[in-house]
Protein backbone atom coordinates (compact mmCIF):
# COMPACT_ATOMS: atom_id res chain seq x y z
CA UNK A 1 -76.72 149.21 140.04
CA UNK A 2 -73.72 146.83 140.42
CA UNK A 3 -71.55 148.51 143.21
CA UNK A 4 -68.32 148.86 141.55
CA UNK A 5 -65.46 150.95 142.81
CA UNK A 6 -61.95 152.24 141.98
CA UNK A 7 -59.49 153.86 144.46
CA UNK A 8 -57.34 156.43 143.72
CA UNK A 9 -54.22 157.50 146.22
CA UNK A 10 -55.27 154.11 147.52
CA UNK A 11 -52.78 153.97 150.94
CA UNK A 12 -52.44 151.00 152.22
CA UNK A 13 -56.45 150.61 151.35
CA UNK A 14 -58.14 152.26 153.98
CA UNK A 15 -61.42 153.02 151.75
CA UNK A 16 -61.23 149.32 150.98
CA UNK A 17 -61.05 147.64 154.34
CA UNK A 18 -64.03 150.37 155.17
CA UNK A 19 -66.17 149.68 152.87
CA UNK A 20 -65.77 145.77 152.30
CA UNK A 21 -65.98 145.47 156.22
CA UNK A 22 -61.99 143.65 156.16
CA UNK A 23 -60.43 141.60 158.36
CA UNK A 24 -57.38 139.14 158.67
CA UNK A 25 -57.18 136.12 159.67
CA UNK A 26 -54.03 134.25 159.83
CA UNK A 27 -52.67 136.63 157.29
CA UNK A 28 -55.73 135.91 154.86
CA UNK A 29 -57.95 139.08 153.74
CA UNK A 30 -61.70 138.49 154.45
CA UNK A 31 -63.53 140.97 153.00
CA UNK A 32 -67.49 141.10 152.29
CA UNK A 33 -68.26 141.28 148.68
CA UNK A 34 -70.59 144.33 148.72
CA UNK A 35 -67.87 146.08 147.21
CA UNK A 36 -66.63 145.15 143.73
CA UNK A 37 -62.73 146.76 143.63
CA UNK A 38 -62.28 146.92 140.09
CA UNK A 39 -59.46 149.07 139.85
CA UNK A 40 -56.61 150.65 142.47
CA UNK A 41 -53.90 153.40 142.06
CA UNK A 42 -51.46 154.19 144.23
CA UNK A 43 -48.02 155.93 143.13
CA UNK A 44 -45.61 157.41 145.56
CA UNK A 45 -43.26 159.76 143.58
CA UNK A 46 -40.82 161.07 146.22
CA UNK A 47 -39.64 156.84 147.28
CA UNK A 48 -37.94 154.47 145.11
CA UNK A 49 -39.34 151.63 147.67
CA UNK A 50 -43.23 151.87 147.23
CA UNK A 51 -44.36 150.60 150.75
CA UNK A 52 -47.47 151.22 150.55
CA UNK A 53 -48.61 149.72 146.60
CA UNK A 54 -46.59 146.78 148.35
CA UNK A 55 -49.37 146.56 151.36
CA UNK A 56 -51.73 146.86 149.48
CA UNK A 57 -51.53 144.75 146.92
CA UNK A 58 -49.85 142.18 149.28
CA UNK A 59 -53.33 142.19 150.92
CA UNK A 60 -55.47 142.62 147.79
CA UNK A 61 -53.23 141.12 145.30
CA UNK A 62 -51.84 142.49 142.18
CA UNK A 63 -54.80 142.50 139.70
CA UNK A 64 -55.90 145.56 138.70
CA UNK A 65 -53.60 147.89 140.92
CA UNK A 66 -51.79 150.09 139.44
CA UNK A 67 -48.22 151.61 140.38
CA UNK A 68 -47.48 154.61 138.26
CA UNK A 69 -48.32 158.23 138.32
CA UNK A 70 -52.15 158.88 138.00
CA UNK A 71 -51.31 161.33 135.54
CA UNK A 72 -49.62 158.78 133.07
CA UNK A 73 -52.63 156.72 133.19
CA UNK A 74 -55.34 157.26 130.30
CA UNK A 75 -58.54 157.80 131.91
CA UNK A 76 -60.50 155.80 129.18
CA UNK A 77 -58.62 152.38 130.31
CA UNK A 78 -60.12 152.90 133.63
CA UNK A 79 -62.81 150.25 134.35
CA UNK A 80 -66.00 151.44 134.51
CA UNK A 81 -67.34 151.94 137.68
CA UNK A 82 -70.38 153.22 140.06
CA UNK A 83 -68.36 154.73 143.08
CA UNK A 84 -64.75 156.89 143.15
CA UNK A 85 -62.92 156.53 146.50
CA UNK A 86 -60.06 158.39 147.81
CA UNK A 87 -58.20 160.70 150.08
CA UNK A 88 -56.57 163.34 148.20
CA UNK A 89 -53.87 165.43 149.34
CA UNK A 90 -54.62 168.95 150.48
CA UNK A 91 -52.71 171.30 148.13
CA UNK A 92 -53.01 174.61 146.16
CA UNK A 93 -55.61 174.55 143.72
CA UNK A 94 -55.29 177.64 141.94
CA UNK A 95 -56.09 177.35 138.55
CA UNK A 96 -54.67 180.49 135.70
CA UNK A 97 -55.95 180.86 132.04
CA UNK A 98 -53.43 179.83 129.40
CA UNK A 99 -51.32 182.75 127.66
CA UNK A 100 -53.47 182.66 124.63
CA UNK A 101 -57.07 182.71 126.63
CA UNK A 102 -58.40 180.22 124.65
CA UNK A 103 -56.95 176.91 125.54
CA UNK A 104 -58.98 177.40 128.33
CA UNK A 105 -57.56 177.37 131.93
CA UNK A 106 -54.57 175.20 133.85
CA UNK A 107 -54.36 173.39 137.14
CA UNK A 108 -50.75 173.24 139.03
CA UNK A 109 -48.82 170.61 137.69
CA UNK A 110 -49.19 167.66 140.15
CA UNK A 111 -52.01 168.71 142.37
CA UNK A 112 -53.69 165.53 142.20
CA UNK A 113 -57.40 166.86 142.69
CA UNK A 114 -56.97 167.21 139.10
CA UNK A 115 -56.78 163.72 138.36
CA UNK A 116 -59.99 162.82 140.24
CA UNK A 117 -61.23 165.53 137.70
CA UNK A 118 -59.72 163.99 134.45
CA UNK A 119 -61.45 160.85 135.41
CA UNK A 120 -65.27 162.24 136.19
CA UNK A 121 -65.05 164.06 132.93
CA UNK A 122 -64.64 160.94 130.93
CA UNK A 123 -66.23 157.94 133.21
CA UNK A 124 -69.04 159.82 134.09
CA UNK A 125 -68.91 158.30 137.62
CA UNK A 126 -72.38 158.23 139.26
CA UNK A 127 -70.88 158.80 143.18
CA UNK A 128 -67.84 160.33 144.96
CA UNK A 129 -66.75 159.39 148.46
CA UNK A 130 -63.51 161.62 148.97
CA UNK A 131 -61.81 163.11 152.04
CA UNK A 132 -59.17 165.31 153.06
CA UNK A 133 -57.54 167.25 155.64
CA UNK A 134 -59.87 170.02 157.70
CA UNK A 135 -58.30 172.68 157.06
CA UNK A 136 -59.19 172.15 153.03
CA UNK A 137 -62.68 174.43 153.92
CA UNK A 138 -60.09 177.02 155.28
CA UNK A 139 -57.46 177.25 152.77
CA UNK A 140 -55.62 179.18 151.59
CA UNK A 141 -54.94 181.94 154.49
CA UNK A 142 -55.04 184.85 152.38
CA UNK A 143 -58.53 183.84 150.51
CA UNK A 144 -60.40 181.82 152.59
CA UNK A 145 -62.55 179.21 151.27
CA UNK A 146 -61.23 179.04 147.76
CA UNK A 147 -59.39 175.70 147.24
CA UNK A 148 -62.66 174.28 148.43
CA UNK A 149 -64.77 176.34 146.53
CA UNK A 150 -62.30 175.80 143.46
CA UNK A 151 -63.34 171.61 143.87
CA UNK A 152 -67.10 172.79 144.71
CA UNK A 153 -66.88 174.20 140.90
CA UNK A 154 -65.14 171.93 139.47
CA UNK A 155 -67.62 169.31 140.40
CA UNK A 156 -70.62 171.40 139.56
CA UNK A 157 -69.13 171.39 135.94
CA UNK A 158 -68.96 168.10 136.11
CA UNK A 159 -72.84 167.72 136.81
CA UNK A 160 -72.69 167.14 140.58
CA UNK A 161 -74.00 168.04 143.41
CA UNK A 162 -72.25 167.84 147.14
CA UNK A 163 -72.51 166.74 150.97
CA UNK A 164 -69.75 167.55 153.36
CA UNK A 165 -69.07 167.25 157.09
CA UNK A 166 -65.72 167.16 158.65
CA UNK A 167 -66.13 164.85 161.24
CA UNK A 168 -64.37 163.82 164.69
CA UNK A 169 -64.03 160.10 164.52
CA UNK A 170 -63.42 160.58 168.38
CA UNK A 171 -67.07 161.33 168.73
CA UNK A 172 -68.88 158.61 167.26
CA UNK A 173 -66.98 155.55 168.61
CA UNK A 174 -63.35 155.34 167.33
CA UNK A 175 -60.42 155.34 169.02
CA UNK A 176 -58.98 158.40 167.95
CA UNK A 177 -60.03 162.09 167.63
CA UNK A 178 -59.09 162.73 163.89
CA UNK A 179 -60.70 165.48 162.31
CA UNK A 180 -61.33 164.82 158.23
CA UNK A 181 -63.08 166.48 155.87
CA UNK A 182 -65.40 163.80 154.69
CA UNK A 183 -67.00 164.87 150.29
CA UNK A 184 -69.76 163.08 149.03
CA UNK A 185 -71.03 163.58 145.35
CA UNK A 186 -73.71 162.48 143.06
CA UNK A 187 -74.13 163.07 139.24
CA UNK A 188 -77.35 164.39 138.09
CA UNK A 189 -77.88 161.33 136.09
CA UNK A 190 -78.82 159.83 139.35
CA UNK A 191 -81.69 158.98 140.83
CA UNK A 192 -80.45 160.23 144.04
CA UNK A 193 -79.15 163.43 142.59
CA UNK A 194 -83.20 163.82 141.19
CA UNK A 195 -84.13 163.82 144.86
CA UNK A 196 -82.06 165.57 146.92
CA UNK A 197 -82.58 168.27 144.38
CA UNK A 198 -85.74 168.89 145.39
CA UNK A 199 -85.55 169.00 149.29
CA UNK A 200 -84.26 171.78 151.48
CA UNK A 201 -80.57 172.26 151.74
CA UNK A 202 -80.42 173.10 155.34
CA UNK A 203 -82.47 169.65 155.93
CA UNK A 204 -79.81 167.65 154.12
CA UNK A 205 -77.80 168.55 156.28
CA UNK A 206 -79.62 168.08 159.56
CA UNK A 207 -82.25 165.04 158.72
CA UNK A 208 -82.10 164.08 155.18
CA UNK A 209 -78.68 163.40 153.71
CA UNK A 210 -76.17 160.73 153.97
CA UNK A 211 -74.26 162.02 156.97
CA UNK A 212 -76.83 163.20 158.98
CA UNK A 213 -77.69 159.03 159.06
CA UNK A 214 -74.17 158.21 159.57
CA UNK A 215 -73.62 160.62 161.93
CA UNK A 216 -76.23 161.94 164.01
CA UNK A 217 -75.67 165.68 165.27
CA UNK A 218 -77.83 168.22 167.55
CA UNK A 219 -80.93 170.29 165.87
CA UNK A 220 -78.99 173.25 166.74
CA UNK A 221 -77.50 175.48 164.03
CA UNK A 222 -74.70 177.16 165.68
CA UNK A 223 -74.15 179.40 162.54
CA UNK A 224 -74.47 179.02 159.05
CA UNK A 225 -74.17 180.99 155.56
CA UNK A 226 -74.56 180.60 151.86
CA UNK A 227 -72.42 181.51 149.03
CA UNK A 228 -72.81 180.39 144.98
CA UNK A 229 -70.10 178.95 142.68
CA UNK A 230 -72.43 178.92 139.55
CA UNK A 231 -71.70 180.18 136.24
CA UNK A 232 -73.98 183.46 137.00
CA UNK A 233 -71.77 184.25 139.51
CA UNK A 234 -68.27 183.17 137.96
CA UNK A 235 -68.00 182.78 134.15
CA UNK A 236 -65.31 179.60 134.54
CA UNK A 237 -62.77 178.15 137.17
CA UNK A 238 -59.72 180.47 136.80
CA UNK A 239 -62.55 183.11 137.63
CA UNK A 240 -63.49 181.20 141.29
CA UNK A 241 -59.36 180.91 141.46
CA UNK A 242 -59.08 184.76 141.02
CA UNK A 243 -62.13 185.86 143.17
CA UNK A 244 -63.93 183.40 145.09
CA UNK A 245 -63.67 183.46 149.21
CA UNK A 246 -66.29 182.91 151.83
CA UNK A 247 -66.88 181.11 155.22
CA UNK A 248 -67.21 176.98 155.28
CA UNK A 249 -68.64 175.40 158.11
CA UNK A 250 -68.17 172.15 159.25
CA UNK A 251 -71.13 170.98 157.57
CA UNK A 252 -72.77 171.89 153.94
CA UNK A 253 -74.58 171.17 150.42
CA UNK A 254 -74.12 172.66 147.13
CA UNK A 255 -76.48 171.36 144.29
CA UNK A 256 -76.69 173.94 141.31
CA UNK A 257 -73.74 175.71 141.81
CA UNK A 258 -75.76 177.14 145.05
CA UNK A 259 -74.23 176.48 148.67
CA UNK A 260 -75.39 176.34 152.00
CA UNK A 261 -73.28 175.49 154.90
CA UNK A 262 -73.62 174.70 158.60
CA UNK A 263 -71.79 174.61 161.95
CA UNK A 264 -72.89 171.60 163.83
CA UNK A 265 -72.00 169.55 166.82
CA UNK A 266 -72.01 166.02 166.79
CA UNK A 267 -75.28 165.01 168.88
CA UNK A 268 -74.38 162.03 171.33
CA UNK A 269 -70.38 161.76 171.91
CA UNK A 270 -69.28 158.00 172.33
CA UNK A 271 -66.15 157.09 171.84
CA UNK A 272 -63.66 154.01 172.52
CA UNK A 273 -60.36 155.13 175.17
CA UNK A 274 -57.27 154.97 174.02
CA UNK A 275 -56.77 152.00 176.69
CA UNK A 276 -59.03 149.84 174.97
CA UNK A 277 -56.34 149.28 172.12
CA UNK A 278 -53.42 148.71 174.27
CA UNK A 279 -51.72 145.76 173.50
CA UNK A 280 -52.01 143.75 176.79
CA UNK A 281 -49.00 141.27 175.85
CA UNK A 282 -45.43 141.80 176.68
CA UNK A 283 -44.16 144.54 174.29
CA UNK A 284 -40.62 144.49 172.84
CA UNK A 285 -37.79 146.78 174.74
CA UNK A 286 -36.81 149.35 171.48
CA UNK A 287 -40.61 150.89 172.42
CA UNK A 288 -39.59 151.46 175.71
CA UNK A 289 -38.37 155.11 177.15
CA UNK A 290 -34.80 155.77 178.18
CA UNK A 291 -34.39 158.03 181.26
CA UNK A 292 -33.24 160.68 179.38
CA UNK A 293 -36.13 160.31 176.47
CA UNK A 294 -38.94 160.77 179.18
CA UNK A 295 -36.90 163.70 180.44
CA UNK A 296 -36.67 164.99 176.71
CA UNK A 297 -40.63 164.16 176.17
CA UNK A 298 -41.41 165.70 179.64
CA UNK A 299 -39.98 169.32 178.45
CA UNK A 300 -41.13 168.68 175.28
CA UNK A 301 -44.97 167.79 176.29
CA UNK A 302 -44.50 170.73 178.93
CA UNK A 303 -45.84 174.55 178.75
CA UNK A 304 -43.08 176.80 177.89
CA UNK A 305 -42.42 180.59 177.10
CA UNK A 306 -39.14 180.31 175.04
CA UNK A 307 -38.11 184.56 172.86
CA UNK A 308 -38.16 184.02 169.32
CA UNK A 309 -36.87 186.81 166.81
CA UNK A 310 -39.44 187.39 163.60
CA UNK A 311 -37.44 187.48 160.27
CA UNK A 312 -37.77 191.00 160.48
CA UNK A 313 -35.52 191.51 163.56
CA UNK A 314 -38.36 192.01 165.96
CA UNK A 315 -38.76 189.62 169.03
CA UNK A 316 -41.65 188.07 170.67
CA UNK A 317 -42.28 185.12 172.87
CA UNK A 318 -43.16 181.68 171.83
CA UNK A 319 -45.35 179.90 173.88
CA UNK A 320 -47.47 176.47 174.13
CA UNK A 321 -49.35 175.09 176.92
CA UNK A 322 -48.88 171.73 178.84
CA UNK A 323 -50.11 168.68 177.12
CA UNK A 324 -51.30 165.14 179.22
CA UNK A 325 -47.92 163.19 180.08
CA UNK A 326 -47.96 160.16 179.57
CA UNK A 327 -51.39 160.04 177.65
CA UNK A 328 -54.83 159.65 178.86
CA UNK A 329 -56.10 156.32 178.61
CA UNK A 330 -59.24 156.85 179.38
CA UNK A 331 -59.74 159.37 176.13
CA UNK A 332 -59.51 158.74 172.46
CA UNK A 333 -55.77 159.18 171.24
CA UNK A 334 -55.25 162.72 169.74
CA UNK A 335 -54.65 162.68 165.74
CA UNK A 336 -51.50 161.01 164.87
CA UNK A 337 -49.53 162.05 162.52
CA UNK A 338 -46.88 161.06 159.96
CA UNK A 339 -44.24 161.70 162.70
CA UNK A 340 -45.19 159.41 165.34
CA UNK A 341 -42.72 157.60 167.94
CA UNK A 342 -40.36 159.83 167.17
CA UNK A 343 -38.76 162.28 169.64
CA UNK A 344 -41.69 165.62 169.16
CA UNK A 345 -44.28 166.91 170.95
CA UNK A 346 -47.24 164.99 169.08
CA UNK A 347 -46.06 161.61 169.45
CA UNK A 348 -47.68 159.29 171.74
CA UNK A 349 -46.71 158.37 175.14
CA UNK A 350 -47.90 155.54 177.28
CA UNK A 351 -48.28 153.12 180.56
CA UNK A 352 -47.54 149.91 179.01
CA UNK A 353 -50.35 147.23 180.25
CA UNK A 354 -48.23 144.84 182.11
CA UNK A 355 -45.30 147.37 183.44
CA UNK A 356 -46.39 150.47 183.95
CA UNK A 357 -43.80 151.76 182.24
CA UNK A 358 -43.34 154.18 179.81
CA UNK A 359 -43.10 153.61 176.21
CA UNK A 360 -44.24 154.32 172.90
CA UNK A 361 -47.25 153.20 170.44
CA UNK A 362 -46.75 149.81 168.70
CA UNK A 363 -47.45 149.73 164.81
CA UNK A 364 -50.18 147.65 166.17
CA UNK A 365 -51.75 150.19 168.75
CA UNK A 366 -51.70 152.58 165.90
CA UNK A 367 -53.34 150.69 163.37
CA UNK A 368 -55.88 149.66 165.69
CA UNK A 369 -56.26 153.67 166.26
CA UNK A 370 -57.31 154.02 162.94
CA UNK A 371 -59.32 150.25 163.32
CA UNK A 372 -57.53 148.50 160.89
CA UNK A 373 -57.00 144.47 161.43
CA UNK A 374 -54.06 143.84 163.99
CA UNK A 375 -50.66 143.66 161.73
CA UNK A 376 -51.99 145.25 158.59
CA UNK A 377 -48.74 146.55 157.65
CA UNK A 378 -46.12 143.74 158.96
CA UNK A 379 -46.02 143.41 155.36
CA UNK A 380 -42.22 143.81 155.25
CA UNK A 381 -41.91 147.64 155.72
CA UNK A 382 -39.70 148.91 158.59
CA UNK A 383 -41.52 150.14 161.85
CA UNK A 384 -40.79 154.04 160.80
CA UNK A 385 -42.47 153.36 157.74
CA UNK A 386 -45.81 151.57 159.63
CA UNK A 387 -46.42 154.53 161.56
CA UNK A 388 -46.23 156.86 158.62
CA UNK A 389 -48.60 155.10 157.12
CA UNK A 390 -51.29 155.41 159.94
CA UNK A 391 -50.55 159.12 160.49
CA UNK A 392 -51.16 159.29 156.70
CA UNK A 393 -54.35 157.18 156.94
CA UNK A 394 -58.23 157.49 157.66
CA UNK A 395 -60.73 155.97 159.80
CA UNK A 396 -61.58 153.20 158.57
CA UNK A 397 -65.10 152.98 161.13
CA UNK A 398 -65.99 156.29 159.66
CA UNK A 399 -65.66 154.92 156.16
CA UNK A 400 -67.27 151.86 156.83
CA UNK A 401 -70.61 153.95 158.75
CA UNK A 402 -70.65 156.14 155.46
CA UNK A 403 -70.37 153.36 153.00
CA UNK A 404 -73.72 151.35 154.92
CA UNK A 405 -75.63 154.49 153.36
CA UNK A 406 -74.02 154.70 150.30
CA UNK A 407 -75.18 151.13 149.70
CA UNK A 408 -78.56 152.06 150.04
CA UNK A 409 -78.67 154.75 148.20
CA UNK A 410 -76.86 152.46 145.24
CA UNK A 411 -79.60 150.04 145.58
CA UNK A 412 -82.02 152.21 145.25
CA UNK A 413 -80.81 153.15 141.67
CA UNK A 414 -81.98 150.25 140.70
């Protein structure tokens, strides 16, 4: 089977330089051709300046990337295609039947799980690599477990069955320790879907599916529990919406609507230190601290018991415990996030190699967080926009360890 792929909510093509292995060199893209990338979408609808279409299709080039919303684009102009990549956002999934009861059910406008959906229904796609926040197997507060149960369904319609882990890139050998949900699917028109049918869930998870490969954890089930999403147990989708709620672990399978789930522990830890990325050449002075920033970082970074008044009128104490100041070096780098290098709590603060002094992350350091090539964005964006871009990214070494067994698995289709 000819190992085509699209990407939808592409980045700045994370899944891409993952999968195909990418690196730069003197501003050229090498990539290994394992990967055919047949098709690309990326639309951002809250910027009139699409950074991040630009990046990628500066690196990729134009041809067959598309910049407009994924809801605009007819699903039977899609190439076809053996995998589906991408890292959808985590939203409300709620679904609610339509006033008359027989158009069926509705998803929220604009929740763009949706659109992975409109495009399995019609391209039939054999596999699924997807991933998401980790809170996705929690959400939403009040019903625990349903937004993920609500795409558990919804791919179960769709003839699949599922592997999940969120994993800790921190503990297998990246530099930073970034919790994602990590969603792997197969159609039943698969060979692989034929024979993972027939095995033990719980051993999927522990010996015989793609991440336990990948990413090796202990023989020790911490907890676990099962639940169902199958049409004997809810007649459609808007039915899962209304009633569906159970506990996710970290790890799980469903295949025939039927689910079994895990808590697991990752089996060796290894990981690469935050120092290892650190640019060792002299840095430019803007990423340096200020006297009066390291004071404002210091409090920040600091435990503190400040009163706080609930809307109600009633009062309470806030309160958050010290975190390491200036970073560890010797540790991964905690999750980064959209906001980083500015003045908050979670950004980053280091030694710098040569001075010892104080500063910020680079764009470099941060893409090399996330282990994309040195300079992947210094594609004309402004440094603001380079680091929101890595706190919106993934992984790429956890992509790239998932996609070594996908490719097996796709050969063996053959």
């Amino acid at each position: 089977m000819e190992k085509k792929v699209i990407e939808l909510f592409a980045g700045v093509g994370g899944f891409r330089c993952g999968l195909n292995n990418v690196s730069l060199d003197k501003d050229k893209v090498v990539e290994d051709s394992n990967w055919n990338f047949v098709w690309a979408n990326q639309w951002e609808p809250a910027t009139k300046t699409q950074d991040a279409f630009m990046c990628y299709t500066k690196r990729f080039g134009s041809e067959n990337a598309s910049n407009v919303d994924i809801f605009e684009v007819n699903k039977k102009d899609i190439p076809n295609h053996t995998l589906l990549v991408g890292g959808f956002p985590c939203q409300d999934y709620s679904v609610a039947r339509t006033l008359s009861g027989s158009k069926g059910i509705e998803g929220k406008k604009g929740v763009l799980w949706w659109a992975v959906v409109d495009t399995i229904k019609v391209k039939k796609t054999p596999f699924l690599f997807l991933e998401n926040v980790d809170r996705l197997l929690i959400s939403p507060s009040k019903q625990r477990g349903r937004d993920f149960g609500m795409i558990l369904r919804s791919l179960y319609d769709n003839g699949y069955a599922v592997e999940w882990r969120v994993i800790n890139a921190g503990e297998y050998g990246e530099a930073q320790k970034r919790k994602r949900t990590y969603i792997i699917a197969y159609h039943k028109s698969t060979k692989y879907y034929q024979k993972m049918k027939k095995l033990n869930m719980r051993d999927i998870i522990f010996k015989d599916g793609i991440f336990a490969s990948a990413f090796p954890i202990k023989d020790v089930e911490l907890d676990y529990n099962m639940a169902n999403v199958s049409k004997t147990m809810y007649k459609d989708l808007a039915d899962v919406s209304d009633k569906f709620q159970t506990q996710f672990f970290n790890a799980g399978v469903m295949c025939d609507g039927k689910i079994y789930t895990s808590k697991v522990e990752a089996e060796n830890v290894m990981f690469r230190t935050l120092g290892s990325i650190r640019e060792t050449d002299v840095i430019q002075d803007k990423y340096f601290l200020s006297d009066e920033k390291i004071g404002k970082f210091r409090y920040l970074k600091g435990s503190k018991r400040i009163p706080r008044v609930k809307p109600n009128g009633e009062s309470y104490m806030y309160s958050e415990g010290a975190m390491a100041f200036p970073d560890n070096l010797d540790a991964p780098a905690r999750t980064m996030l959209t906001s980083e290098s500015g003045l908050s709590r979670m950004s980053h603060v280091i030694e710098d190699y040569k001075t010892g002094k104080l500063r910020l992350l680079t764009p470099l350091e941060c893409e090399r967080i996330n282990g994309f090539p040195d300079n992947w964005t210094d594609t004309g964006m402004t440094d603001k926009k380079r680091y929101f871009m890595m706190g919106n990214a993934l992984v790429v070494g956890v992509v790239k360890k998932i996609g070594k067994e996908l490719e097996k698995i796709i050969d063996d289709e053959e």
